[in-house]
Protein backbone atom coordinates (compact mmCIF):
# COMPACT_ATOMS: atom_id res chain seq x y z
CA UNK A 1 84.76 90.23 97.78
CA UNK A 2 82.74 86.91 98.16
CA UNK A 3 84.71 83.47 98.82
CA UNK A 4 83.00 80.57 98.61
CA UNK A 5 85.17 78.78 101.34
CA UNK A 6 84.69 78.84 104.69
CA UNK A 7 88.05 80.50 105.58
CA UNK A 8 87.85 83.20 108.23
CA UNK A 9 91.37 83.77 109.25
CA UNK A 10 94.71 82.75 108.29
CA UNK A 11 98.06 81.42 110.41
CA UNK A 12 101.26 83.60 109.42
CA UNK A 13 104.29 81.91 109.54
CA UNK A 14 106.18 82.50 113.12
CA UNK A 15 110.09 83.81 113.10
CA UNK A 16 110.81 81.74 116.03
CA UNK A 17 108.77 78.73 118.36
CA UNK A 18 110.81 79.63 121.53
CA UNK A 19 109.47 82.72 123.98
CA UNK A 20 113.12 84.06 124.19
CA UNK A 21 113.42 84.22 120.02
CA UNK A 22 109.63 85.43 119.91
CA UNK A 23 110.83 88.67 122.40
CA UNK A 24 114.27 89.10 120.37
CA UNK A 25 112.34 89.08 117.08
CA UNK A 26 110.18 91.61 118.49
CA UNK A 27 113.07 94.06 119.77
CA UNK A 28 114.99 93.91 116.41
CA UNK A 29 111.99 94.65 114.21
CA UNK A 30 111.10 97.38 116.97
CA UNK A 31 114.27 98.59 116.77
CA UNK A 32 114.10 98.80 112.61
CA UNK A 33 110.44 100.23 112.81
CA UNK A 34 111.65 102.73 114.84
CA UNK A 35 114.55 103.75 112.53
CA UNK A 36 112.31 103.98 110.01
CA UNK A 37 110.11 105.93 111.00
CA UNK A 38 112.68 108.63 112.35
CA UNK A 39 114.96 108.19 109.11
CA UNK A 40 111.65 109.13 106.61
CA UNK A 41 110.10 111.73 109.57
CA UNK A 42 113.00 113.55 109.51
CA UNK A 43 113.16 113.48 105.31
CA UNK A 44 109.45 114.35 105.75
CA UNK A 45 109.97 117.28 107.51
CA UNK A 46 113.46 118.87 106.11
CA UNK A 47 111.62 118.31 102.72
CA UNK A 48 108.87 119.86 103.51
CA UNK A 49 110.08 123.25 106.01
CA UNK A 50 113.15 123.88 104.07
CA UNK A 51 112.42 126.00 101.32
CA UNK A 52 116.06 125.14 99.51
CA UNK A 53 114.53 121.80 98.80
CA UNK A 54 111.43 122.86 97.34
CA UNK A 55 112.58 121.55 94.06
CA UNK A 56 111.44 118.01 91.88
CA UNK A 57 114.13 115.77 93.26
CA UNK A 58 113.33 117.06 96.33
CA UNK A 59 109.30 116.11 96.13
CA UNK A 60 110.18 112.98 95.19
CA UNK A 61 111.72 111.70 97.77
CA UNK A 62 109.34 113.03 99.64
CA UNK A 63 106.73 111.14 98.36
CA UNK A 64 109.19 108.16 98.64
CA UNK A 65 109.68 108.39 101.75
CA UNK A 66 105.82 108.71 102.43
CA UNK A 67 105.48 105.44 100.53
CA UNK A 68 108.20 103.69 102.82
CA UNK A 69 106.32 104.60 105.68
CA UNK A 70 103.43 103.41 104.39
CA UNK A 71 105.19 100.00 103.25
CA UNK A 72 106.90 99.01 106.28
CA UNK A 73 103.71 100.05 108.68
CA UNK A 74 101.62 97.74 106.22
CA UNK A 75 103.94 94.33 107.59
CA UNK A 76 105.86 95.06 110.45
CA UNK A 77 103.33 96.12 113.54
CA UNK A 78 101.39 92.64 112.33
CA UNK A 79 104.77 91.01 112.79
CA UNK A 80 105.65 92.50 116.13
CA UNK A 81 102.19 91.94 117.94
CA UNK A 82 102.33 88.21 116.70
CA UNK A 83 105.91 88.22 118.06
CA UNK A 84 105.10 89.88 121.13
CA UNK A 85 101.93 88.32 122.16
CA UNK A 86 102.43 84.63 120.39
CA UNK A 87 99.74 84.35 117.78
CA UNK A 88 100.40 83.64 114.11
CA UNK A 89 96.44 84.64 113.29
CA UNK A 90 95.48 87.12 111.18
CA UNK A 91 91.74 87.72 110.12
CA UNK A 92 90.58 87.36 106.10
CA UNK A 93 89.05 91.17 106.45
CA UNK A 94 92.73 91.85 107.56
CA UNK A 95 94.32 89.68 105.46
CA UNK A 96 93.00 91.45 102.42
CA UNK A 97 93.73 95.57 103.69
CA UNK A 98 97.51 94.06 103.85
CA UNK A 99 97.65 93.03 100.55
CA UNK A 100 95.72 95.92 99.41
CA UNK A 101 97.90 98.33 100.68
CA UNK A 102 101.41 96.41 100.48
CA UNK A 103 100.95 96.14 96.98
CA UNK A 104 99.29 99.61 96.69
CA UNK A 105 102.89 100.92 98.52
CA UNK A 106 105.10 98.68 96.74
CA UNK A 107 103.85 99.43 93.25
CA UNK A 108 103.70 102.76 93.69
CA UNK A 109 107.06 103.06 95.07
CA UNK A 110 108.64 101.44 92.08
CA UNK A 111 106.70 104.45 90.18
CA UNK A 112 108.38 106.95 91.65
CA UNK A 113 111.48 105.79 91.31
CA UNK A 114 111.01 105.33 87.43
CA UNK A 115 109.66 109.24 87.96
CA UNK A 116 113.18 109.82 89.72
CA UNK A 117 115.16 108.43 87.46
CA UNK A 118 113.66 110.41 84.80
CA UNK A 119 114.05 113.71 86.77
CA UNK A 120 118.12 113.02 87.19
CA UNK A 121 117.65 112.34 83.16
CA UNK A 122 116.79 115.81 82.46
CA UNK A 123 118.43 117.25 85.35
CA UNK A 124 121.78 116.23 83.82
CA UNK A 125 121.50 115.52 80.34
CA UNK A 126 118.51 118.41 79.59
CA UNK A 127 119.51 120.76 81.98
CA UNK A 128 118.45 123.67 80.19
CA UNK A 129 114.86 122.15 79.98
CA UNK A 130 114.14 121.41 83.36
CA UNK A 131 112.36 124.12 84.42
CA UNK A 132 109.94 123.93 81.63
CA UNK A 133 109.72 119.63 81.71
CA UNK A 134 109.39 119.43 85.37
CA UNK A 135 107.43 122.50 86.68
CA UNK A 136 105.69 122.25 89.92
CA UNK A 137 102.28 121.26 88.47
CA UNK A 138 103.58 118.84 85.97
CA UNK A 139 105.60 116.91 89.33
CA UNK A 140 102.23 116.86 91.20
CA UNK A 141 100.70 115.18 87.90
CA UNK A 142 103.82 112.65 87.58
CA UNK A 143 103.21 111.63 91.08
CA UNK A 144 99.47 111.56 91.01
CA UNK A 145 99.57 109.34 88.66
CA UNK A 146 102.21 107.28 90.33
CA UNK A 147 99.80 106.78 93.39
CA UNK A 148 96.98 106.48 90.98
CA UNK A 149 98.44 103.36 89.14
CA UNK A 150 99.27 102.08 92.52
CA UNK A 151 95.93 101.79 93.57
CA UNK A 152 94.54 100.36 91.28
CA UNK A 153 96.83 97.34 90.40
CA UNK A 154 96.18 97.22 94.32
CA UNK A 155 92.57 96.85 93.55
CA UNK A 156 92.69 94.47 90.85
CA UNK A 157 94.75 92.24 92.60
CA UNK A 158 92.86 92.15 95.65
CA UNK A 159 89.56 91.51 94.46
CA UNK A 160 90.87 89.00 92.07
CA UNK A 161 92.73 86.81 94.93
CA UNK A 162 90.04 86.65 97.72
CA UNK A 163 87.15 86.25 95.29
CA UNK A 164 89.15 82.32 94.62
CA UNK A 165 87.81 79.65 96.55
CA UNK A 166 90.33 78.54 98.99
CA UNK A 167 90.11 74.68 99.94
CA UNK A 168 93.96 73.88 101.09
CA UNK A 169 93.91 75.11 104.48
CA UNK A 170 94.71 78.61 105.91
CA UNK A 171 98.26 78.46 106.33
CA UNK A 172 100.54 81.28 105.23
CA UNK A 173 103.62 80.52 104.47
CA UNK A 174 104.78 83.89 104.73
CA UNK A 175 104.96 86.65 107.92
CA UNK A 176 102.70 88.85 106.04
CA UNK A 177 99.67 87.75 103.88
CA UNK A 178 101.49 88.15 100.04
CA UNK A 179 99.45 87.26 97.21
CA UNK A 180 101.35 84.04 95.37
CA UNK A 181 101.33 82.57 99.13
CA UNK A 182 97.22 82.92 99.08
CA UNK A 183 97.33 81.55 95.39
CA UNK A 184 98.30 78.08 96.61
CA UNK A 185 95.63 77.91 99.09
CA UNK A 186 93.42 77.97 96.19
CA UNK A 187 91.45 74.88 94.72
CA UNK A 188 89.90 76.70 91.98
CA UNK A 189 91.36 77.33 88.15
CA UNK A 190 90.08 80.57 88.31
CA UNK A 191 93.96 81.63 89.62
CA UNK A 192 95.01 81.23 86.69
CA UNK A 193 93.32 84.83 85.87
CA UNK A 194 95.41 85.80 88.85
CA UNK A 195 98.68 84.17 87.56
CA UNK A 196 98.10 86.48 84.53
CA UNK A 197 97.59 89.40 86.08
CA UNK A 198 100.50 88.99 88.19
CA UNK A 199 102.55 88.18 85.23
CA UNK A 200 101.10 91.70 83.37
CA UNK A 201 102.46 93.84 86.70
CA UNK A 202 105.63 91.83 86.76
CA UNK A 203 106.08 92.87 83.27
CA UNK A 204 105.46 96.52 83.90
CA UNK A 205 107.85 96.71 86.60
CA UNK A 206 110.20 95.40 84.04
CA UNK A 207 109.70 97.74 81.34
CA UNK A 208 110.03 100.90 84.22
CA UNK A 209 113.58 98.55 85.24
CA UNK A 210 114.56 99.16 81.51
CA UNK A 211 113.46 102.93 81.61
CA UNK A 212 115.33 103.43 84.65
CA UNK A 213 118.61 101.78 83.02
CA UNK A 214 118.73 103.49 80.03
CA UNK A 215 118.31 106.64 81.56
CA UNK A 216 121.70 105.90 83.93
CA UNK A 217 123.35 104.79 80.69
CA UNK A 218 122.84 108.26 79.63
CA UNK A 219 123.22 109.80 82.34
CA UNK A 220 126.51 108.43 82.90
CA UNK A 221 127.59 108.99 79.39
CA UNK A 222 126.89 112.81 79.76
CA UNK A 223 128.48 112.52 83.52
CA UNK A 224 131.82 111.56 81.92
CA UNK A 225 132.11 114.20 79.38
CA UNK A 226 131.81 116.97 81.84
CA UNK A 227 135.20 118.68 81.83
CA UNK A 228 134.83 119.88 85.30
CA UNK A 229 135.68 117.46 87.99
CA UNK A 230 133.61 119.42 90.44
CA UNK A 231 130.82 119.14 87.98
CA UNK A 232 131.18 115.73 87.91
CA UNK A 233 131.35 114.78 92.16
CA UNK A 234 127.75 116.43 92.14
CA UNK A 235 125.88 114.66 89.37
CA UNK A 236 126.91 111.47 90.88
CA UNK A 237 126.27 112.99 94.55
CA UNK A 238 122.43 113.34 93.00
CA UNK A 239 122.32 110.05 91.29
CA UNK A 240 124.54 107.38 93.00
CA UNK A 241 121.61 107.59 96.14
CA UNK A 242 118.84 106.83 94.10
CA UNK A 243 120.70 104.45 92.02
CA UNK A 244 121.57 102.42 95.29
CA UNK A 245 117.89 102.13 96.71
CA UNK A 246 117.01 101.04 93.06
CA UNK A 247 119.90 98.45 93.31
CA UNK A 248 118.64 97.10 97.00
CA UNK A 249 115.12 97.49 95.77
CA UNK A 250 115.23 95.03 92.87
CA UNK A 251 117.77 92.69 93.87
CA UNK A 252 116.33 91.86 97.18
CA UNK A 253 113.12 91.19 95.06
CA UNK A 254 114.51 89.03 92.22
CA UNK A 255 116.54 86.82 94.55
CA UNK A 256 112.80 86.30 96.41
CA UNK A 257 111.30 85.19 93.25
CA UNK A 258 113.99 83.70 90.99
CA UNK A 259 116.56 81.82 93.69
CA UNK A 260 116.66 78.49 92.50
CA UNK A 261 114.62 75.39 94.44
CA UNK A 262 117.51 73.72 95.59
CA UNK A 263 118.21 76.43 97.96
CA UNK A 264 114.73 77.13 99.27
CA UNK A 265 113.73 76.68 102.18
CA UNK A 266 111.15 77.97 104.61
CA UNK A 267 113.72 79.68 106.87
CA UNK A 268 115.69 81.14 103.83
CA UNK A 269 112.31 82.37 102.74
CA UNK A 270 111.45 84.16 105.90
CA UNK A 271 114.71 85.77 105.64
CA UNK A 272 114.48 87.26 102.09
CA UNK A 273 110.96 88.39 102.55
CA UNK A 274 112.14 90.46 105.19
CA UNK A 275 114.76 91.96 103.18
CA UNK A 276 112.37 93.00 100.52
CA UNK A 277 109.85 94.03 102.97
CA UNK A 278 111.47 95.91 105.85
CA UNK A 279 115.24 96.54 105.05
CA UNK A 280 114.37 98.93 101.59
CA UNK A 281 111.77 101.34 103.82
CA UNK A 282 114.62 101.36 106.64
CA UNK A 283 117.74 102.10 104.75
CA UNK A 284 116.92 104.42 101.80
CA UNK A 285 116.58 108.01 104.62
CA UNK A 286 120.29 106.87 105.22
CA UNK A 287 121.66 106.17 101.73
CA UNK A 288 119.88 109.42 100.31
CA UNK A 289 121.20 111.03 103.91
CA UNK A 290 124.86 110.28 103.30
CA UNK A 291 126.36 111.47 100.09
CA UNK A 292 123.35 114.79 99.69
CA UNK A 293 125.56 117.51 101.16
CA UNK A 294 122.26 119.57 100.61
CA UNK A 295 119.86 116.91 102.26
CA UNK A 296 122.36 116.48 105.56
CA UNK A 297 122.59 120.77 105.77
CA UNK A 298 118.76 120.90 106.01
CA UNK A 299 118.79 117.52 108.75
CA UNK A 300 121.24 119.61 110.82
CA UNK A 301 119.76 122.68 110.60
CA UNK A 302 116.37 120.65 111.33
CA UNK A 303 118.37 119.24 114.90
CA UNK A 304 119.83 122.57 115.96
């Protein structure tokens, strides 16, 4: 990707200018990173030696939980080794494999949710057709082409942001390198194209946001015809979970792009990014943990 500037590295915004704040930053993103990594390890591996969840929902969330992995590895070591050692610097070549694979993660995660959403669909409302909609080779398409799709918007945007000419310094504001952050350090019109393309993916993720409603608005409408109360505590013991990570998914990522000026400020910033960026790959093992009686049998039988 050639760049006509002379820009080699860039300087990441810092959580904290004191020593004590640097080392208490670094402890309480340990301590998340850590979480993480247990919460979707142990999903990982129920999922994948327990053959009662050898099923679609099931290798869904495994591959969500693979993609929170992925997400939260892709910002948070960065974070803690500038924390840890005091250095906002991160190199261009580095730079660019973050946003490559953050967005690669991201996008695709927002893919398999849509897929999700659309298994519960038919799970509920087509129940007699799942077997035949969602067979095993048909999932490993669905999700294929979830990763697929990831990529490549990943590849698009990358080449498209460090091939700009960047003349207004090398500062980030930002603890990871995120590409409308880059954008301003750019002197050229040619981010326009960028703008654009950003402005395309945006309006994907809407139309999978609209998918992903309507299918809960029908969901819910068959939910509340069942006659059987039992029937209906485990349709929404299946859906409520992934209806929650959707919820903390796309709120924590509207309020980071469409919170008003007058409340905007670099600190506030810093503190939403991190919500979008670390809390979703920490807390979805324990909100798909807590109400899946069939998820939390196969943990325990996993610790025992």
């Amino acid at each position: 990707m050639p760049n006509s500037s002379s820009v080699s590295e860039f300087l990441l915004l810092a959580f904290a200018d004191t020593r004590e704040l640097q080392l208490l930053h670094f402890a309480l993103f340990l301590g998340i990173y850590l979480a993480a990594l247990l919460g979707n390890g142990l999903i990982l591996t129920s999922v994948a030696c327990d053959h009662r969840l050898h099923t679609p929902m099931y290798f869904f969330l495994l591959n969500l939980a693979l993609l929170d992995l992925g997400c939260i590895s892709t910002t948070l070591p960065k974070a803690m080794a500038n924390s840890l050692w005091d250095i906002k610097t991160i190199s261009y070549q580095r730079c660019a494999a973050q946003v490559l694979f953050y967005v690669f993660f991201f996008g695709s995660e927002f893919s398999i949710l849509t897929i999700m959403a659309y298994d519960r669909y038919i799970a509920i409302c087509k129940p007699l057709h799942y077997r035949s909609l969602l067979g095993s080779r048909t999932c490993a398409q669905m999700a294929a082409a979830a990763w697929a799709s990831g990529f490549l918007n990943a590849v698009l945007h990358t080449a498209n942001t460090f091939s700009l000419p960047l003349c207004q310094g090398n500062s980030v504001d930002q603890f990871f390198c995120e590409i409308p952050h880059i954008l301003k350090l750019s002197c050229s019109d040619a981010y326009l194209k960028e703008f654009e393309l950003l402005v395309f993916s945006f309006s994907l993720v809407f139309g999978c946001f609209v998918f992903i409603v309507l299918s809960y608005v029908q969901i819910f409408r068959a939910v509340l015809r069942m006659p059987s109360e039992q029937g209906r505590h485990k349709a929404f013991s299946m859906c409520l979970p992934h209806l929650a990570v959707v919820f903390v998914f796309v709120s924590t990522v509207l309020f980071a792009y469409l919170k008003p000026n007058s409340i905007s400020s670099p600190s506030l910033d810093l503190v939403v990014s991190v919500l979008y960026s670390v809390v979703p790959p920490a807390v979805n093992p324990l909100i798909y943990s807590m109400r899946n009686q069939e998820l939390k049998d196969a943990l325990r039988k996993l610790m025992t």
